[in-house]
Protein backbone atom coordinates (compact mmCIF):
# COMPACT_ATOMS: atom_id res chain seq x y z
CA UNK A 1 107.90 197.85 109.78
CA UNK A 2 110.21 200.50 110.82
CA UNK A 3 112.69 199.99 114.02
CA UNK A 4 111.37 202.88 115.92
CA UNK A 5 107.60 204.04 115.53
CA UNK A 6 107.67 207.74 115.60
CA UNK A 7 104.27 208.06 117.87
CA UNK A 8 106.89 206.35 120.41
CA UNK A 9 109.36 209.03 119.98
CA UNK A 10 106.95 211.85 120.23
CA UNK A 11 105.30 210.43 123.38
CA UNK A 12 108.70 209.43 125.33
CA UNK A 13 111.12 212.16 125.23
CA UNK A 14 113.37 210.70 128.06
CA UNK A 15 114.63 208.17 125.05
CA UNK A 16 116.72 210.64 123.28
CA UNK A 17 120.02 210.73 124.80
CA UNK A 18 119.97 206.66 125.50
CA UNK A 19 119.30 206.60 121.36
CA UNK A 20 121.87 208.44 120.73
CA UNK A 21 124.22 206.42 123.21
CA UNK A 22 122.77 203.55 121.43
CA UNK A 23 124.14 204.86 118.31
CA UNK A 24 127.21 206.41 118.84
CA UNK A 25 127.76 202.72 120.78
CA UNK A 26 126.67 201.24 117.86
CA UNK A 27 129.34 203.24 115.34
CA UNK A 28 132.51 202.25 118.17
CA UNK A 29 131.19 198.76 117.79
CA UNK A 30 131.63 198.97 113.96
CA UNK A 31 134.88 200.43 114.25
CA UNK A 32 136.42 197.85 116.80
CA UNK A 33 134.98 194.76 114.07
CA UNK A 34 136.58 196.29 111.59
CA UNK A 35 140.22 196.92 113.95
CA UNK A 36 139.29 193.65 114.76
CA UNK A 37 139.38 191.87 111.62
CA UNK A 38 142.38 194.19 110.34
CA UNK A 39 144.14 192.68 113.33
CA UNK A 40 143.53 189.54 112.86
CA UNK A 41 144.45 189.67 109.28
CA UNK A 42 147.76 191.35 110.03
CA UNK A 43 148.49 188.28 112.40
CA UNK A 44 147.62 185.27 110.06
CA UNK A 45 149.66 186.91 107.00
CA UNK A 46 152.36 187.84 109.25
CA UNK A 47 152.47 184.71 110.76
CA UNK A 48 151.88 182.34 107.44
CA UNK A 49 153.16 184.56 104.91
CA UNK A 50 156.55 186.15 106.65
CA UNK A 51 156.68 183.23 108.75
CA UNK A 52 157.21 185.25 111.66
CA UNK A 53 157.40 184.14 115.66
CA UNK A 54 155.27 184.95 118.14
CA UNK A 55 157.17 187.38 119.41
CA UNK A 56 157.00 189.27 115.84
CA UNK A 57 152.93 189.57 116.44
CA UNK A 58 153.11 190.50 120.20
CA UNK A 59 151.97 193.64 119.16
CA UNK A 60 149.32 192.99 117.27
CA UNK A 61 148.53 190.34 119.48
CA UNK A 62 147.87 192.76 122.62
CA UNK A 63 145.63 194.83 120.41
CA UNK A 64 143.73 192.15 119.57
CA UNK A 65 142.68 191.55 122.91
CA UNK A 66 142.71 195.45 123.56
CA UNK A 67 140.13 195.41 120.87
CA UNK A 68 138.23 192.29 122.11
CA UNK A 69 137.75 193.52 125.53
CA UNK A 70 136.52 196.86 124.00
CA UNK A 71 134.29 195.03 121.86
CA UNK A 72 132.99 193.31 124.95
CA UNK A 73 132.77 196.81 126.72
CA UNK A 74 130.64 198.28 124.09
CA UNK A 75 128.21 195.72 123.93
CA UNK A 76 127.37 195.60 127.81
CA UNK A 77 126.96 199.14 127.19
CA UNK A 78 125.24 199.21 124.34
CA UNK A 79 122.54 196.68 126.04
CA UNK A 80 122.63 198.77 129.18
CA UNK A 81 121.48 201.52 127.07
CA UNK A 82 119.05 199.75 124.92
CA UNK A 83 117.44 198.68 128.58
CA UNK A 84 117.39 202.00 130.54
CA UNK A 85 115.67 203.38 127.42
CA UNK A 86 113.12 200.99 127.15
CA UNK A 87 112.40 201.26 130.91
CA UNK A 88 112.04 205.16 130.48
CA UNK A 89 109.80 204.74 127.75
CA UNK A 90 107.54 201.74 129.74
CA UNK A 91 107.48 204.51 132.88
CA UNK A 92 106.50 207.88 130.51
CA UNK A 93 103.94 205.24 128.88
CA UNK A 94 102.22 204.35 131.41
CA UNK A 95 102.50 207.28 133.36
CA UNK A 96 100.61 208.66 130.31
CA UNK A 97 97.98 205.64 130.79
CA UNK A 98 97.46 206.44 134.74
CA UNK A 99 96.93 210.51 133.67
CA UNK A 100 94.37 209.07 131.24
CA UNK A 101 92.68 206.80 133.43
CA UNK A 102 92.44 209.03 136.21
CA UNK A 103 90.59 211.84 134.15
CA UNK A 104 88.44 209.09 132.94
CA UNK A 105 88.01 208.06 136.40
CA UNK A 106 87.15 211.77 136.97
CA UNK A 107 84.64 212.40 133.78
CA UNK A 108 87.26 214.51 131.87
């Protein structure tokens, strides 16, 4: 089963640019994971290894949560995306159906 069925795509153009948010969202989400654990890594050996204070990893400590929050940030938007594109797709849908069913209705 693929993730996206191209008949969808062809009938529900509006999609488009909320796919391609949900991508490009997708690739900043990947990058901040991998800041993320790079952080965290940079903290634990600093702080085992070096055996160094807090206020050694302040730095690295703010970007943590820097990167945390934008992790968080990404993800709302990410969803956000993800919804408004399935709601355009529901509307073009079934404004497709109605068009259908009214030249049904009609004897077309």
């Amino acid at each position: 089963m693929k993730p996206i069925d191209p008949r969808l795509l062809r009938y529900a153009r509006s999609t488009r640019v909320f796919l391609a948010a949900v991508v490009v969202l997708g690739l900043a989400g990947a990058g901040l994971v991998v800041a993320q654990a790079m952080l965290i890594a940079e903290i634990v050996v600093g702080g085992f290894q070096h055996g160094y204070g807090v206020g050694a990893v302040r730095t690295p400590l703010a970007l943590l949560v820097a990167v945390a929050v934008g992790r968080a940030a990404v993800s709302w938007l990410t969803e956000l995306a993800a919804h408004r594109a399935s709601a355009a797709v529901k509307s073009e849908l079934r404004g497709r159906l109605l068009e259908r069913a009214g030249s049904w209705a009609r004897g077309g």
